[in-house]
Protein backbone atom coordinates (compact mmCIF):
# COMPACT_ATOMS: atom_id res chain seq x y z
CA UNK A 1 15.95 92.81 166.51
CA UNK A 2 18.61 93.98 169.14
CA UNK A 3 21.45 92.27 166.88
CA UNK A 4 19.96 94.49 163.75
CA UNK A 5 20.59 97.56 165.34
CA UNK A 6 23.79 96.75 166.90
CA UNK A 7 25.10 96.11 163.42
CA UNK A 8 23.32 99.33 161.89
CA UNK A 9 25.14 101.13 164.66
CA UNK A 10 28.06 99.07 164.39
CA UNK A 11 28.23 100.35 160.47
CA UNK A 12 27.13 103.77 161.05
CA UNK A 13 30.20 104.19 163.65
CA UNK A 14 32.69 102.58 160.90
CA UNK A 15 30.88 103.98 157.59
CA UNK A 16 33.64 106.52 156.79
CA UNK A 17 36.31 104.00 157.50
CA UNK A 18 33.79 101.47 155.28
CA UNK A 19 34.44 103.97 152.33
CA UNK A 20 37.96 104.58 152.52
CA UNK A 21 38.29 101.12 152.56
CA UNK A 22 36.26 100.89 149.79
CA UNK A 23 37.49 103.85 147.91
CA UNK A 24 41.14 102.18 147.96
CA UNK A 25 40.00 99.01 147.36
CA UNK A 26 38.85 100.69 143.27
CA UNK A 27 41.80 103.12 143.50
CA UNK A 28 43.93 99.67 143.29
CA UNK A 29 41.97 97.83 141.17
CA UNK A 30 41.14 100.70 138.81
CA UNK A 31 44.54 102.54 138.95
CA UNK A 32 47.12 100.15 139.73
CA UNK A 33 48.23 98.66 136.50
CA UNK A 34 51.49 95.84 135.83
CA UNK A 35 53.13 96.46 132.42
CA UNK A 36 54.30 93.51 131.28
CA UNK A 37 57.84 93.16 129.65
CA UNK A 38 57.81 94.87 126.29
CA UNK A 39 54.76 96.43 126.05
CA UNK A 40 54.05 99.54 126.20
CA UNK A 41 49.89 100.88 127.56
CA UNK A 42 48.51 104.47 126.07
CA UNK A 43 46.75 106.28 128.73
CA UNK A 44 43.94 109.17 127.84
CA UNK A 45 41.94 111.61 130.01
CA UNK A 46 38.91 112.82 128.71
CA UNK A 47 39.47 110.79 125.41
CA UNK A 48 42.88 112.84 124.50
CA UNK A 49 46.47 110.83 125.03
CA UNK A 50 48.05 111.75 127.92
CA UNK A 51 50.98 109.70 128.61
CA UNK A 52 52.43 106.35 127.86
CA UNK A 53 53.38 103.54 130.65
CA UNK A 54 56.01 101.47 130.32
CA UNK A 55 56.90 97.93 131.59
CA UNK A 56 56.93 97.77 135.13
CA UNK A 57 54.45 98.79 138.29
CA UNK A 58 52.29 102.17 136.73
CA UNK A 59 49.76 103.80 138.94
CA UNK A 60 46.69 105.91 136.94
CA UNK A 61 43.82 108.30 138.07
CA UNK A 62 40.42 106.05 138.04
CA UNK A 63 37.42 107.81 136.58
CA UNK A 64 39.58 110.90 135.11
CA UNK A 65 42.39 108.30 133.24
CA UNK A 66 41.68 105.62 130.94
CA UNK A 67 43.77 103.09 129.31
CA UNK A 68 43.17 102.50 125.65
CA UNK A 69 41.23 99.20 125.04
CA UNK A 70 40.52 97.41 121.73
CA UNK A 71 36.88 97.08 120.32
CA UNK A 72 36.84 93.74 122.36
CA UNK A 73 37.39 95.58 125.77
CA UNK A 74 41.15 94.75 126.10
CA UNK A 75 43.68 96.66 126.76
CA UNK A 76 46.06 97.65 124.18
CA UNK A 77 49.46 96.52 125.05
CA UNK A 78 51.85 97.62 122.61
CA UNK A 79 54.15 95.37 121.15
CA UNK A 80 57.74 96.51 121.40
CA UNK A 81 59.80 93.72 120.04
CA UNK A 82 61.21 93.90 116.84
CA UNK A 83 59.03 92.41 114.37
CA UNK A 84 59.41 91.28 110.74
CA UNK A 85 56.94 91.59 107.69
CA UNK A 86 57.86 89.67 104.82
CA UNK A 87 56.70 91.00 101.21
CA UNK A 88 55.14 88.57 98.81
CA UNK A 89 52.82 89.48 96.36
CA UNK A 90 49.80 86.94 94.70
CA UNK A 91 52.49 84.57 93.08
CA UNK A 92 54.19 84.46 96.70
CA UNK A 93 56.58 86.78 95.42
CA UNK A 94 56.97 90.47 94.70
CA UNK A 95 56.93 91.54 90.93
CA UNK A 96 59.20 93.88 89.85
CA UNK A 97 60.71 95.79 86.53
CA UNK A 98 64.27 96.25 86.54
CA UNK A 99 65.91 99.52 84.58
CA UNK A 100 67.06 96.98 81.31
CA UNK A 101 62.69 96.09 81.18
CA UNK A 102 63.85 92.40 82.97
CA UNK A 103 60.77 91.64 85.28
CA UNK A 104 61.70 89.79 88.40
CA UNK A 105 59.94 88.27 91.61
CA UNK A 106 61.61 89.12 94.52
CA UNK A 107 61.17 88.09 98.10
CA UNK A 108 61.98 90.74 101.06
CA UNK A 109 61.62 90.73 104.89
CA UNK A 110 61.55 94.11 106.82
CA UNK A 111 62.55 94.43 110.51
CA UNK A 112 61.31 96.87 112.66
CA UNK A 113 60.22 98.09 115.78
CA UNK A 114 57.55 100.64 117.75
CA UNK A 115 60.10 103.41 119.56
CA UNK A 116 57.31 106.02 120.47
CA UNK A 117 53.80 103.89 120.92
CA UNK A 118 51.93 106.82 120.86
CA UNK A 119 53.05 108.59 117.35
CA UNK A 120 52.84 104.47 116.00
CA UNK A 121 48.91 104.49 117.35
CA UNK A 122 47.72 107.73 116.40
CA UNK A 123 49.46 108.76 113.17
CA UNK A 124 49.51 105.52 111.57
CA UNK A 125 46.06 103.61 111.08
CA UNK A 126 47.70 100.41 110.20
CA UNK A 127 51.26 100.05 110.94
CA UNK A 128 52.13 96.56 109.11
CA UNK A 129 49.39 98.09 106.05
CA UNK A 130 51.64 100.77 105.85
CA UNK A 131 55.14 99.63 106.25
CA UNK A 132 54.37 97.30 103.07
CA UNK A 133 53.10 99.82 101.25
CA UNK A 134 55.81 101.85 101.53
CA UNK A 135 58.77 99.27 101.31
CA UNK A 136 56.96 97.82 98.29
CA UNK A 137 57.16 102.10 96.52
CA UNK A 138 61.01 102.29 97.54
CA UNK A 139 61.51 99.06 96.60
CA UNK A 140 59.80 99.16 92.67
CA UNK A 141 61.53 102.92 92.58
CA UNK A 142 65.21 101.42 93.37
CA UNK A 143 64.53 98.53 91.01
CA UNK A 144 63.43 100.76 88.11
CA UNK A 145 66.50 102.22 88.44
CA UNK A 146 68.88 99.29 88.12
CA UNK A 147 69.59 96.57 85.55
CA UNK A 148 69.03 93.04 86.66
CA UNK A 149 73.06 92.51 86.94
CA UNK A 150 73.09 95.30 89.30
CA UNK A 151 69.96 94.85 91.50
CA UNK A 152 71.42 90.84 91.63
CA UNK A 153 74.96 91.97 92.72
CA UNK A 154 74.19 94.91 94.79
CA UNK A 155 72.04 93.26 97.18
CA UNK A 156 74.02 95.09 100.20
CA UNK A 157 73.61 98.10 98.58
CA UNK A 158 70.10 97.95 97.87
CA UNK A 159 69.27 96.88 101.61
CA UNK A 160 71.33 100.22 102.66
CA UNK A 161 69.48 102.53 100.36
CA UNK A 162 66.00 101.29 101.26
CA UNK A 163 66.62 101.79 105.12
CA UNK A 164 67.96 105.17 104.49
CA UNK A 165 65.05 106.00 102.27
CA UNK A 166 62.65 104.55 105.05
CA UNK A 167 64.48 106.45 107.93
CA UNK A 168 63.61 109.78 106.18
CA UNK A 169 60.60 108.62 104.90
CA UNK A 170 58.99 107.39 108.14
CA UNK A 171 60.33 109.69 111.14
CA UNK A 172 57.93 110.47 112.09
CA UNK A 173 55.74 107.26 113.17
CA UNK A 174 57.65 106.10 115.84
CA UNK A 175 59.20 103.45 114.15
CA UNK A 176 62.85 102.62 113.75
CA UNK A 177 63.94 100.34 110.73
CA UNK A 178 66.80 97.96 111.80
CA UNK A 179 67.27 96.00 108.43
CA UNK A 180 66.02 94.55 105.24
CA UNK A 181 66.36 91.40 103.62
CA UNK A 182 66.47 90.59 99.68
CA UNK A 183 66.32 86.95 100.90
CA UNK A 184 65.82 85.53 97.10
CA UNK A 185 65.31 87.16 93.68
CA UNK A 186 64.10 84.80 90.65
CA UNK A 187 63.47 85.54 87.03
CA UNK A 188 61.74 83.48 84.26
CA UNK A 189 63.24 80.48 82.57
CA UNK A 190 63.85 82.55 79.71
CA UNK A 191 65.68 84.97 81.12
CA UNK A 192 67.59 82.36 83.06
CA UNK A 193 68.68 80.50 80.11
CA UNK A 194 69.94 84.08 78.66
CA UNK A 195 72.03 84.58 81.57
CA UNK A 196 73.41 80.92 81.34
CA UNK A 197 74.77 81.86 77.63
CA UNK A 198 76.07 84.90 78.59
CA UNK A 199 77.74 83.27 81.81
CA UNK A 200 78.84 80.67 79.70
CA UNK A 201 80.25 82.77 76.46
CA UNK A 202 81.66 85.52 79.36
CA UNK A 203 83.60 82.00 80.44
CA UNK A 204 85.28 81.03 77.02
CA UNK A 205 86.18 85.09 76.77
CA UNK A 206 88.13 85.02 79.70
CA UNK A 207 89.49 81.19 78.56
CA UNK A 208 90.05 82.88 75.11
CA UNK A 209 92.10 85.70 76.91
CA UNK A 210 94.63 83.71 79.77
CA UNK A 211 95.01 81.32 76.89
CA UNK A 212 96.41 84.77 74.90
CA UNK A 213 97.74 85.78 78.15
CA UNK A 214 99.75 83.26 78.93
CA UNK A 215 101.13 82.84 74.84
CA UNK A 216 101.55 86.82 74.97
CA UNK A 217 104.15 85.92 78.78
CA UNK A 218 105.32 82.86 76.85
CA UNK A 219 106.77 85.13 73.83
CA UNK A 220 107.87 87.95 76.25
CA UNK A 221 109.40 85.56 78.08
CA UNK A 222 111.70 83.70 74.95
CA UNK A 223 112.09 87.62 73.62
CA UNK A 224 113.95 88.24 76.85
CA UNK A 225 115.98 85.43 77.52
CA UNK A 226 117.26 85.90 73.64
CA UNK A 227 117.64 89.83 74.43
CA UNK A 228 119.46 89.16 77.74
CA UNK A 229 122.03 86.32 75.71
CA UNK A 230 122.91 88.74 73.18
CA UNK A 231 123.43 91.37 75.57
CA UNK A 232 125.88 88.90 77.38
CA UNK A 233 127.10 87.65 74.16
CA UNK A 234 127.54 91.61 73.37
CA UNK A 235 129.08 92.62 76.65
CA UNK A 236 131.54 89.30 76.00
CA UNK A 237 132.45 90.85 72.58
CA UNK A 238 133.03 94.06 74.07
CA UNK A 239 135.20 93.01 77.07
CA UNK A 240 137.52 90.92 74.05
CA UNK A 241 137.77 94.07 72.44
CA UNK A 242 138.66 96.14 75.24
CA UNK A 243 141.44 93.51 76.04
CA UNK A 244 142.89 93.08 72.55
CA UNK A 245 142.82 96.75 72.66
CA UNK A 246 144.64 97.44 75.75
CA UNK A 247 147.28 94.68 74.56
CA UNK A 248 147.30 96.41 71.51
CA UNK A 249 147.77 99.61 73.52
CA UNK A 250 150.62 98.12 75.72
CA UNK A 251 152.82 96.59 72.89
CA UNK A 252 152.53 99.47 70.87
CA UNK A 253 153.89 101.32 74.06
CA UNK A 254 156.49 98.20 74.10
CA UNK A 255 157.56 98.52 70.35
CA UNK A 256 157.77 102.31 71.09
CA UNK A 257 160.38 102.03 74.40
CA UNK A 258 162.15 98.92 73.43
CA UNK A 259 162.25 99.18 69.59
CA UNK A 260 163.31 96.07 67.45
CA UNK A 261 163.84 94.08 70.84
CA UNK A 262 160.17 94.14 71.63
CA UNK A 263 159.18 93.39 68.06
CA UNK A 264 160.91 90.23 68.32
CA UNK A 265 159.61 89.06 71.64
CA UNK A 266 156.06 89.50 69.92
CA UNK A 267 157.60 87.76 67.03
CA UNK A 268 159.04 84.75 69.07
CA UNK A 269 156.03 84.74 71.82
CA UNK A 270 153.27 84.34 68.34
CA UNK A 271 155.36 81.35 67.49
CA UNK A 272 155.56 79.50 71.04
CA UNK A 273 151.86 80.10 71.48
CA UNK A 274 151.37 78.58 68.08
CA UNK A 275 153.03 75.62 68.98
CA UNK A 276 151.40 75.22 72.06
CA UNK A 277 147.73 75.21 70.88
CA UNK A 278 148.58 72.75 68.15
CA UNK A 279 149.98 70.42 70.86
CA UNK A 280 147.15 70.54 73.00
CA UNK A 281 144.75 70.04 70.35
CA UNK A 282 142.76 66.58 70.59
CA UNK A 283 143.06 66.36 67.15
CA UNK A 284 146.87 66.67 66.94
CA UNK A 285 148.46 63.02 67.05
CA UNK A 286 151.96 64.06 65.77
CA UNK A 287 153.54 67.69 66.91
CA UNK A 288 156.68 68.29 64.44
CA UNK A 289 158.68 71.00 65.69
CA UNK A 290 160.58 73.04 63.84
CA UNK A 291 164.43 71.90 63.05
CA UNK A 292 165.36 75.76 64.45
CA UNK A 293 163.15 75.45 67.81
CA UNK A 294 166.69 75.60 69.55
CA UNK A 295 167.58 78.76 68.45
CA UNK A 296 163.79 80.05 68.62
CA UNK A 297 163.87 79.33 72.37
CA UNK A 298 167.17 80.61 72.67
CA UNK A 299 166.11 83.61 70.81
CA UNK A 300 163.27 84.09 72.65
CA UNK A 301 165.56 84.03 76.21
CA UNK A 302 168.11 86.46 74.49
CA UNK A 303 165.34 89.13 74.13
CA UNK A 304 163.17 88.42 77.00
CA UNK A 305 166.78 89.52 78.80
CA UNK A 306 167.27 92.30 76.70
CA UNK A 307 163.94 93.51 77.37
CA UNK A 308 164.18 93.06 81.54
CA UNK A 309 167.64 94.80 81.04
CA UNK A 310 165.75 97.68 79.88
C-alpha cells in the first residue's frame, strides 16, 4: 500500500511536467507533418482553406488546423508532376468533322500540371473530367475550321493554337498547359483511297510539268546558242565591213595624194594577190604565170618607189 501512494505522490509532484510531456508528444504527432517530394497538402481551419504546404518539414496548429483527407481518411497529397491525359473516344479514337465535311479519328495527349493546388481543388470538381472536356471543345472547334489537308499538315500549328486557347481558357484553375500532341490522325478507307488518286494524279502533274520544263529550257537553250552565233556571225560581218571600209577610206585618201601612182599600186598589188591565192590553192596543180610577170613586178617596184618618194 506504501508503494501506491509513493507513486500517487510521485505523479502528483510530476503531473504538470506529465502533461507537457504529453501535450508535445500530440503537438508532434498532430502538427508535425513531412511533405513528400512533389506534393503539395491543403490545410483548413474551421473547414475554410487556409494555406497550402509544400514539400519539405511543415508544422500545423492541432485541433484549430486540419489537413484535407479523402473520403477514405487519407490525406490528400497533391500531385505536382506533370501528367498526361490522352483523348480517345468509344472507337479508341476521337471523331472529328473537318471544314471540307471529311470526318476523321484523331488521337491526342495533353500535358499538364497543378501550379496553385488550392484553385485546382476547389474550383475544379474533376480536374482530368474537365481538361478532356475542354481539349475535346477546342479541339472539334479548330477542326471545323480546317480542311483535312490543312488539319494533316498543320499539326504544329494546331498544337500552338490549342495551348493558347487553353491558357486563356483555363487561368484560372491552377493549371499550366505545357504541350499537346496530335500523335496520329486516320480517316476511312474511302477517303484514303481519294487521297491516293489525288497524290498520285498531283504526281503525273508535276511529271507532266518538269517534262515541259525541261523541253521549254531545252528550246530556250538551242534559241540562244543560234541567237548568240548570229550575233557573232553579225558582229564578224560588221568588223569585215568596217575594215573594207577603212581600206576603202585609206586608198581613196591614197588615190587622192598620190594620183595615178597610187592607182597603179592598187592595180599591180590586185594582180600579185591574185596570183598568190591561186598558187596556194590545193586544187591548183599547174600555176602559169603571165609572159609579162617581169615587167608586172618591175612595175609594181617602180611605183611602190614612187609612192615612198612621196
Amino acid at each position: 500500500m506504501s508503494d501506491f501512494y509513493q507513486y500517487l505522490s510521485y505523479f502528483l509532484d510530476n503531473f504538470a511536467l506529465i502533461l507537457i510531456i504529453l501535450f508535445l508528444f500530440i503537438v508532434f504527432r498532430k502538427g508535425v507533418f513531412t511533405v513528400p517530394q512533389e506534393k503539395a497538402y491543403l490545410v483548413e481551419r474551421f473547414g475554410k482553406y487556409r494555406v497550402t504546404l509544400n514539400s519539405g518539414l511543415n508544422f500545423i496548429i492541432p485541433f484549430l488546423d486540419n489537413l484535407v483527407r479523402n473520403s477514405n481518411g487519407r490525406i490528400r497529397a497533391i500531385d505536382l508532376r506533370e501528367k498526361q491525359i490522352i483523348l480517345a473516344g468509344e472507337k479508341g479514337k476521337i471523331e472529328l468533322n473537318t471544314k471540307d465535311n471529311v470526318e476523321v479519328e484523331a488521337e491526342i495527349s495533353i500535358f499538364y500540371r497543378i501550379i496553385d493546388p488550392a484553385k485546382s481543388e476547389y474550383r475544379v470538381d474533376n480536374i482530368e473530367s474537365f481538361v478532356r472536356s475542354t481539349v475535346l471543345g477546342i479541339l472539334r472547334d479548330v477542326s471545323g475550321r480546317q480542311t483535312l489537308d490543312e488539319i494533316q499538315r498543320n499539326r504544329k500549328e494546331i498544337n500552338d493554337t490549342m495551348i493558347d486557347t487553353l491558357k486563356e481558357t483555363t487561368e484560372e484553375w491552377g493549371i499550366s498547359f505545357t504541350r499537346t500532341e496530335i500523335t496520329d490522325i486516320d480517316v476511312d478507307e474511302e477517303t484514303k483511297t481519294a487521297q491516293r488518286q489525288e497524290l498520285t494524279a498531283e504526281r503525273k502533274r508535276r511529271a507532266m510539268v518538269l517534262e515541259a520544263e525541261g523541253k521549254k529550257k531545252e528550246i530556250q537553250l538551242e534559241a540562244d546558242a543560234t541567237l548568240y552565233k548570229a550575233q557573232k556571225e553579225a558582229d564578224a560581218k560588221k568588223i569585215a565591213a568596217d575594215a573594207d571600209a577603212y581600206a576603202i577610206q585609206k586608198q581613196g585618201e591614197a588615190i587622192t595624194n598620190n594620183g595615178q601612182a597610187a592607182v597603179s599600186f592598187e592595180v599591180l598589188k590586185k594582180q600579185v594577190q591574185a596570183i598568190s591565192e591561186v598558187a596556194k590553192s590545193q586544187n591548183s596543180k599547174t600555176v602559169i604565170l603571165p609572159t609579162d610577170i617581169t615587167k608586172v613586178l618591175g612595175s609594181f617596184e617602180t611605183v611602190l618607189s614612187s609612192l615612198k618618194g612621196k
